[in-house]
N, C-alpha and C. Protein backbone atom coordinates (compact mmCIF):
# COMPACT_ATOMS: atom_id res chain seq x y z
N UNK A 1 0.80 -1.21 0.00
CA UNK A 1 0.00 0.00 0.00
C UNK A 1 0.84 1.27 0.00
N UNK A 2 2.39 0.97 -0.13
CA UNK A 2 3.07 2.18 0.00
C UNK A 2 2.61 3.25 -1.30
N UNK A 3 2.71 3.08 -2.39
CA UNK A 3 2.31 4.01 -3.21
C UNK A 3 1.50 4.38 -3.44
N UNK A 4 0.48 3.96 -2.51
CA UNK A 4 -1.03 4.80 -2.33
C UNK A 4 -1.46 5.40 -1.23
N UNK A 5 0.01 5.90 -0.25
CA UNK A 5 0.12 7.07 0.23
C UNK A 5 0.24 8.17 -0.50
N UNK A 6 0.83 8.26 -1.63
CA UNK A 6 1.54 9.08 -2.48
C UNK A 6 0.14 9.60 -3.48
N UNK A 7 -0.94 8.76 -3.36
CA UNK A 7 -1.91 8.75 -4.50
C UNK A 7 -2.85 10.61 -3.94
N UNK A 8 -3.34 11.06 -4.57
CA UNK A 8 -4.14 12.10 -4.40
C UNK A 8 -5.93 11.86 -4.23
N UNK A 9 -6.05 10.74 -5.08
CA UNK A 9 -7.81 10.03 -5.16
C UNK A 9 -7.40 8.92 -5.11
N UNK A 10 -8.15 8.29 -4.31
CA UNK A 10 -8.76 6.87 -4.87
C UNK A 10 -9.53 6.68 -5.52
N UNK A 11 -9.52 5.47 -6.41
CA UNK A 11 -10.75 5.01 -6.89
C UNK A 11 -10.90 3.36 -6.72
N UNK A 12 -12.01 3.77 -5.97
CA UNK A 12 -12.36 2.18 -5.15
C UNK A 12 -13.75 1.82 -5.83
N UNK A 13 -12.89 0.36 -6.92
CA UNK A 13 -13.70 -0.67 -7.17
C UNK A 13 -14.45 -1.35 -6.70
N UNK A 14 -15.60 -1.75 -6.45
CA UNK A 14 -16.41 -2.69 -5.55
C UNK A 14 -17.08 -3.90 -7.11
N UNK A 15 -16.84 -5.23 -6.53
CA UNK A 15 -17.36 -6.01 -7.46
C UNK A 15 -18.60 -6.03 -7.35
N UNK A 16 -19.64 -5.93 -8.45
CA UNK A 16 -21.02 -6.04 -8.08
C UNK A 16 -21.47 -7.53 -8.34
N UNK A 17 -20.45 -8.56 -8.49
CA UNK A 17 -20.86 -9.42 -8.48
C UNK A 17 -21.27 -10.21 -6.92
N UNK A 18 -20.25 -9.53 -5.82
CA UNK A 18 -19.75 -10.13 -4.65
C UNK A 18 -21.25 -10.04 -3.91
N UNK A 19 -21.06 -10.61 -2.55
CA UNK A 19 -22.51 -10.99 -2.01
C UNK A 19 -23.39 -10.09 -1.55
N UNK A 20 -22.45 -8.59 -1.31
CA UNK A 20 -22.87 -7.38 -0.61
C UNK A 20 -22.07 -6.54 -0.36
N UNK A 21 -22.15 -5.27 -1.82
CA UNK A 21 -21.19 -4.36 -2.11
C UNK A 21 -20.73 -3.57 -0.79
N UNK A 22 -22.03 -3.03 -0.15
CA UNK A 22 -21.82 -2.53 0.73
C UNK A 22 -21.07 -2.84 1.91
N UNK A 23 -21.06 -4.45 2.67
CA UNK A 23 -20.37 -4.76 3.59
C UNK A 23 -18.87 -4.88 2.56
N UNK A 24 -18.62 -5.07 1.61
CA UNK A 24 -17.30 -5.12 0.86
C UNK A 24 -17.00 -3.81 1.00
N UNK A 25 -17.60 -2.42 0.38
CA UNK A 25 -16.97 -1.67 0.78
C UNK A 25 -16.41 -1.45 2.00
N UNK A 26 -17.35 -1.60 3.30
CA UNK A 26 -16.79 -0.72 4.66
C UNK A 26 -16.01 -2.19 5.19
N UNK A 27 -15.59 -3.39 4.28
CA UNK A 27 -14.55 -4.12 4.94
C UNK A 27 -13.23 -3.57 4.27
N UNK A 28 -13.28 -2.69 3.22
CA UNK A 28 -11.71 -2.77 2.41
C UNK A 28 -11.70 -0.78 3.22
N UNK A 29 -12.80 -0.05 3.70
CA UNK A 29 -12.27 0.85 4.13
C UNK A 29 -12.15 1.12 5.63
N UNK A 30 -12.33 -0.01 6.61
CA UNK A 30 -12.12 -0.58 7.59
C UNK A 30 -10.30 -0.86 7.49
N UNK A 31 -9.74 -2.00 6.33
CA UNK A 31 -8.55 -1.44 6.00
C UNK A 31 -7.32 -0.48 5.89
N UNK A 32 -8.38 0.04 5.16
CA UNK A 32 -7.43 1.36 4.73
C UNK A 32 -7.08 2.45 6.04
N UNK A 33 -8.21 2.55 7.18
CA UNK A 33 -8.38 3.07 7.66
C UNK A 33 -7.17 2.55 9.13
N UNK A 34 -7.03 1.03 8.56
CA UNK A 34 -5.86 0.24 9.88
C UNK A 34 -4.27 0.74 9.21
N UNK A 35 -4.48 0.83 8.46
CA UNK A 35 -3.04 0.87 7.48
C UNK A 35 -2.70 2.42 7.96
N UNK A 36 -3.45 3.53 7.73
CA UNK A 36 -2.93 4.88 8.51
C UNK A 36 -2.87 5.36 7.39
N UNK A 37 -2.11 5.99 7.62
CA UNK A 37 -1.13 7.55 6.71
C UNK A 37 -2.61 8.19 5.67
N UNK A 38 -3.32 8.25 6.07
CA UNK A 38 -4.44 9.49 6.25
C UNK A 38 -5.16 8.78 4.56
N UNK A 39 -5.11 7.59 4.19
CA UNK A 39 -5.58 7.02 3.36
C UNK A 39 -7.58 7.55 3.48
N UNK A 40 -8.19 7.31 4.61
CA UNK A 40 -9.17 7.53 4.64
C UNK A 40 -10.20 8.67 4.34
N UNK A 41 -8.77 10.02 4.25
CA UNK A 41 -8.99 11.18 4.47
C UNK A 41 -8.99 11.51 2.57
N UNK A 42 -8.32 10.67 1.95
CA UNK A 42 -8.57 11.20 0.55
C UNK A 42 -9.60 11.21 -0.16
N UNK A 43 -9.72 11.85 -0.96
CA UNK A 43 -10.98 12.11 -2.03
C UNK A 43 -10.71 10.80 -2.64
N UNK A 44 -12.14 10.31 -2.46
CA UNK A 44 -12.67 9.01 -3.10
C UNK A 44 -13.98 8.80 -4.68
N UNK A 45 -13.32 8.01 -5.41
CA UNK A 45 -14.84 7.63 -6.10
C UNK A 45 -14.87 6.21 -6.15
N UNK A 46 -16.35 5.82 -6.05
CA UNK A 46 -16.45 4.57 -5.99
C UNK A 46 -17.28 4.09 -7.07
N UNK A 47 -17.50 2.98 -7.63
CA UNK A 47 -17.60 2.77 -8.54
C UNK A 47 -18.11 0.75 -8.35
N UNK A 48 -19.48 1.19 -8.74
CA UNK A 48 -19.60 -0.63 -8.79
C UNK A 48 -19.56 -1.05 -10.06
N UNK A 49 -18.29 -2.13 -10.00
CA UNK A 49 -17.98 -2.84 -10.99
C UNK A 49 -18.17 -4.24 -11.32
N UNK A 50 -18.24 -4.67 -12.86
CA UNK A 50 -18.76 -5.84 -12.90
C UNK A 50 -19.77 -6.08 -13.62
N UNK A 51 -20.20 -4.68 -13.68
CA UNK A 51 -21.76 -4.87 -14.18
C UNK A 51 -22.45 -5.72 -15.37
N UNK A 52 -21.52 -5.78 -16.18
CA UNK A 52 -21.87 -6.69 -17.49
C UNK A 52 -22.11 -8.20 -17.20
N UNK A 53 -21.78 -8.81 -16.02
CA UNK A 53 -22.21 -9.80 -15.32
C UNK A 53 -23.21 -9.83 -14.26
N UNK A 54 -24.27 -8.72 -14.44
CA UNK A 54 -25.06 -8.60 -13.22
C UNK A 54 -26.50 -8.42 -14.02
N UNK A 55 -27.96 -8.97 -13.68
CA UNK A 55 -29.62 -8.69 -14.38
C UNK A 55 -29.28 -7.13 -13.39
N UNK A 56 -29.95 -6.50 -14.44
CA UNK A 56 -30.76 -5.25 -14.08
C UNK A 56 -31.00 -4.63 -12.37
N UNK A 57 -31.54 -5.86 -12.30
CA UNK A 57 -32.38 -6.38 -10.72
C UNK A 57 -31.07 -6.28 -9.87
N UNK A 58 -30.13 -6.91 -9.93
CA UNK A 58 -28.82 -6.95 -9.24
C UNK A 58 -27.86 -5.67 -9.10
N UNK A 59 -28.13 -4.66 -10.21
CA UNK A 59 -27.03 -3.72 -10.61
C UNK A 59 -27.99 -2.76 -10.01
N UNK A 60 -29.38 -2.85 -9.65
CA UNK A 60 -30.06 -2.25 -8.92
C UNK A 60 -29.39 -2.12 -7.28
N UNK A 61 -29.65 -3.40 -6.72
CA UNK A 61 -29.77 -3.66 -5.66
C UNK A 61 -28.50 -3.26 -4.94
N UNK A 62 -27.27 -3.91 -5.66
CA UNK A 62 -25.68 -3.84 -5.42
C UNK A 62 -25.75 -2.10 -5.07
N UNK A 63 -26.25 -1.15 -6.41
CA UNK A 63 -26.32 -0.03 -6.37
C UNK A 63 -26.26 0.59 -4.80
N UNK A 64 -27.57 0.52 -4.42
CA UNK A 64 -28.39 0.84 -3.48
C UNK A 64 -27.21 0.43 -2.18
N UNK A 65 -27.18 -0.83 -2.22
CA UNK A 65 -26.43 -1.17 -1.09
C UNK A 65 -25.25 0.04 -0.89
N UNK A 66 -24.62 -0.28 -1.80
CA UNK A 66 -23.23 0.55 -1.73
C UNK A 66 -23.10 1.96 -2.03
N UNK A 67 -24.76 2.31 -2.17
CA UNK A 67 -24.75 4.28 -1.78
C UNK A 67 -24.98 4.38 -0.60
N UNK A 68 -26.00 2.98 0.04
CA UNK A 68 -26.04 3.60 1.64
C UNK A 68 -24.72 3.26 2.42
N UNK A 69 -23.85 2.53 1.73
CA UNK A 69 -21.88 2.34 2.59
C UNK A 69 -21.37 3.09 2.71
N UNK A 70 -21.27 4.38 1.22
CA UNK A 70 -20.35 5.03 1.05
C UNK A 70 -20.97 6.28 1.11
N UNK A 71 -22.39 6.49 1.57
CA UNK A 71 -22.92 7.74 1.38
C UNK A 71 -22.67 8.80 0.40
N UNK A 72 -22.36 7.94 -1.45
CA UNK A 72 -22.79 8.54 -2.49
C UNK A 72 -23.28 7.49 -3.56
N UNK A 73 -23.69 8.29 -4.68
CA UNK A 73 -23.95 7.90 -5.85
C UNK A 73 -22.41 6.87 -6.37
N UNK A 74 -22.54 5.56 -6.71
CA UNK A 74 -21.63 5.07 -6.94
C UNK A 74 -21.76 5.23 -8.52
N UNK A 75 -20.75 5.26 -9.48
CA UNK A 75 -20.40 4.99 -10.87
C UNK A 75 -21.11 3.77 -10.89
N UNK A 76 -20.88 3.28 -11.51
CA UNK A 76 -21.39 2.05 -12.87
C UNK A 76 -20.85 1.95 -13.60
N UNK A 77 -19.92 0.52 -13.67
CA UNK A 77 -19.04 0.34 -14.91
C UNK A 77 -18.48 -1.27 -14.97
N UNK A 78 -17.94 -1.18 -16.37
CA UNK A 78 -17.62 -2.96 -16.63
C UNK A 78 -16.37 -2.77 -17.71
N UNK A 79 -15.28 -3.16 -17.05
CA UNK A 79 -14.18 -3.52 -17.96
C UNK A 79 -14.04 -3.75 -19.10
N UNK A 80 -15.50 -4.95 -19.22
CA UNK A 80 -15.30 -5.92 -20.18
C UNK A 80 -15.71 -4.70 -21.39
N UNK A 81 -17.58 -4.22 -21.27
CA UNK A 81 -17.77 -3.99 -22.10
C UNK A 81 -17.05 -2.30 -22.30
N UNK A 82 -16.71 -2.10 -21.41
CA UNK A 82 -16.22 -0.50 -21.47
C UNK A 82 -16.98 0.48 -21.00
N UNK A 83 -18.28 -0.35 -20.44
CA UNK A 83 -19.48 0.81 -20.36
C UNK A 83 -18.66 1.47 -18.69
N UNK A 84 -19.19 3.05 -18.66
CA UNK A 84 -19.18 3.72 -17.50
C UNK A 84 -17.63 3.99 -17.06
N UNK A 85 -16.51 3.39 -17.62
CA UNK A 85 -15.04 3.66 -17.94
C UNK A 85 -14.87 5.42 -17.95
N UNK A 86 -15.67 5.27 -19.31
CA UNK A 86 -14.69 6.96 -19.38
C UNK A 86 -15.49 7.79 -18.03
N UNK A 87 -16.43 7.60 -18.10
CA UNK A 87 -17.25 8.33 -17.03
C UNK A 87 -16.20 8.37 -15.47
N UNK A 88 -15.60 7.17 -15.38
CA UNK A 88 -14.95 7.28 -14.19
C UNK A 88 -13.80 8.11 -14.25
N UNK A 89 -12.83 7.86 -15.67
CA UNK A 89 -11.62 8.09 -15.97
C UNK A 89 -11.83 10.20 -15.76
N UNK A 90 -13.21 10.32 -16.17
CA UNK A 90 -13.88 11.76 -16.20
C UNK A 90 -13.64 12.46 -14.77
N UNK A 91 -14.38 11.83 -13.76
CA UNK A 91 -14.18 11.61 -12.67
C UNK A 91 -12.94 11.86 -11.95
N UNK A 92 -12.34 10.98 -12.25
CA UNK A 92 -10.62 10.85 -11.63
C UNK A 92 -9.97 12.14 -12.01
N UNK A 93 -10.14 12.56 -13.11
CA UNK A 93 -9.31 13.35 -13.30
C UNK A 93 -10.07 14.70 -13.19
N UNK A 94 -10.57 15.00 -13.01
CA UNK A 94 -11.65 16.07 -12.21
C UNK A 94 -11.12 16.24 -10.75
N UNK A 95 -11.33 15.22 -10.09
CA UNK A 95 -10.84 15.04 -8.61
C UNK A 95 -9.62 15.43 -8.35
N UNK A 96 -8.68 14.24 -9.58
CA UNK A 96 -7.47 14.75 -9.12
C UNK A 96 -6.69 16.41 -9.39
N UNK A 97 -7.37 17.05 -10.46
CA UNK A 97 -7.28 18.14 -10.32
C UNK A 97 -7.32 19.08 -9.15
N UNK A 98 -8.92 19.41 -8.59
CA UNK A 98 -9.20 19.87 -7.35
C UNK A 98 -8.24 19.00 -6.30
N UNK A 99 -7.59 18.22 -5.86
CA UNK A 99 -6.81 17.52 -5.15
C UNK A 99 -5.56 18.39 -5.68
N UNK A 100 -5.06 18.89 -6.73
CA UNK A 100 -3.98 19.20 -6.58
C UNK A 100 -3.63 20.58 -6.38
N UNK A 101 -4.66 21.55 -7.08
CA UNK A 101 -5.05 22.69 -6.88
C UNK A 101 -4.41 23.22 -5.38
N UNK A 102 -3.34 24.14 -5.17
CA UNK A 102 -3.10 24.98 -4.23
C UNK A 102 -1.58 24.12 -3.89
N UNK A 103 -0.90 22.82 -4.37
CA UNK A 103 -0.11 22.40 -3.73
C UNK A 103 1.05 22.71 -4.68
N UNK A 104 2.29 22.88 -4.22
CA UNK A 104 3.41 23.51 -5.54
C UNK A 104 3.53 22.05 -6.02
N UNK A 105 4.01 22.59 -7.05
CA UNK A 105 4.30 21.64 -8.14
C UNK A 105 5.78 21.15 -8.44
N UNK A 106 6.26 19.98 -8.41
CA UNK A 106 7.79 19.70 -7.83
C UNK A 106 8.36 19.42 -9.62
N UNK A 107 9.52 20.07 -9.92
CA UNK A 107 10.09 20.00 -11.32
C UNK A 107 10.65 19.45 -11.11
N UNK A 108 11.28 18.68 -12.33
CA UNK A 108 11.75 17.21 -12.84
C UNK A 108 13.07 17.12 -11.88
N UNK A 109 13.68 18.49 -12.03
CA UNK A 109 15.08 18.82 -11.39
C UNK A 109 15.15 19.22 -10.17
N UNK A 110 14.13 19.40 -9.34
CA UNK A 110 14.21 19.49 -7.80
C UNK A 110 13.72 18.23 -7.32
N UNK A 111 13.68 16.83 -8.26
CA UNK A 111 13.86 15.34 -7.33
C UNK A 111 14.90 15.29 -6.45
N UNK A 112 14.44 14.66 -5.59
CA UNK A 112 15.44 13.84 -4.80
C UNK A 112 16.48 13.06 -4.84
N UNK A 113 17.60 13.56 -4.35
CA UNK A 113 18.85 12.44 -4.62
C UNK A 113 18.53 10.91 -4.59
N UNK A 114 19.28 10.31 -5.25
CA UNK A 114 18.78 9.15 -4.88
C UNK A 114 19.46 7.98 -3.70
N UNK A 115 18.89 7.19 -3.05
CA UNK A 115 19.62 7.23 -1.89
C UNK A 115 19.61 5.32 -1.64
N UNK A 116 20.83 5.20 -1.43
CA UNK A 116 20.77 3.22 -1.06
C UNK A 116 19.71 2.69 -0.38
């Protein structure tokens, strides 16, 4: 999880295939939340995934579950077919904008030495 201290957003996948998005979510941010370094505190989107393997009825329900976990509107999206992708990718980079907004910006040449 080290390089997702470093991250500015998350974007947390939930399978909508699994038995109950919602207890999946607040078990992986139950996690995040043991691990520290202020993971919990970042701007999040969540996103139930999977969907191209789920009836209507299911992508309903999963839905529902996992807006009342995360107390929002979750995305909708499926790898396979591509659906709801860019919408997230939209998302992310929206976020990560406002996430970066106000913090200086480090040039190529003020990296860090590199160190054993």
């Amino acid at each position: 999880l080290g390089h997702i201290e470093r991250c500015r957003v998350l974007l947390h996948l939930v399978d909508g295939t699994g038995e109950h998005a919602g207890k999946d979510y607040k078990t992986v941010r139950a996690e995040l939340d043991a691990y520290g370094g202020g993971l919990t505190d970042k701007p999040e989107i969540v996103a139930l995934s999977k969907i191209d393997a789920m009836t209507p009825e299911a992508i309903k329900e999963q839905a529902a579950r996992l807006k009342r976990a995360c107390k929002k509107t979750p995305l909708l999206r499926s790898a396979h077919s591509r659906k709801g992708v860019p919408e997230a990718l939209r998302a992310l980079a929206d976020l990560a904008g406002k996430a970066s907004e106000g913090k200086p910006k480090r040039s190529r040449s003020a990296a860090p030495a590199w160190q054993p």
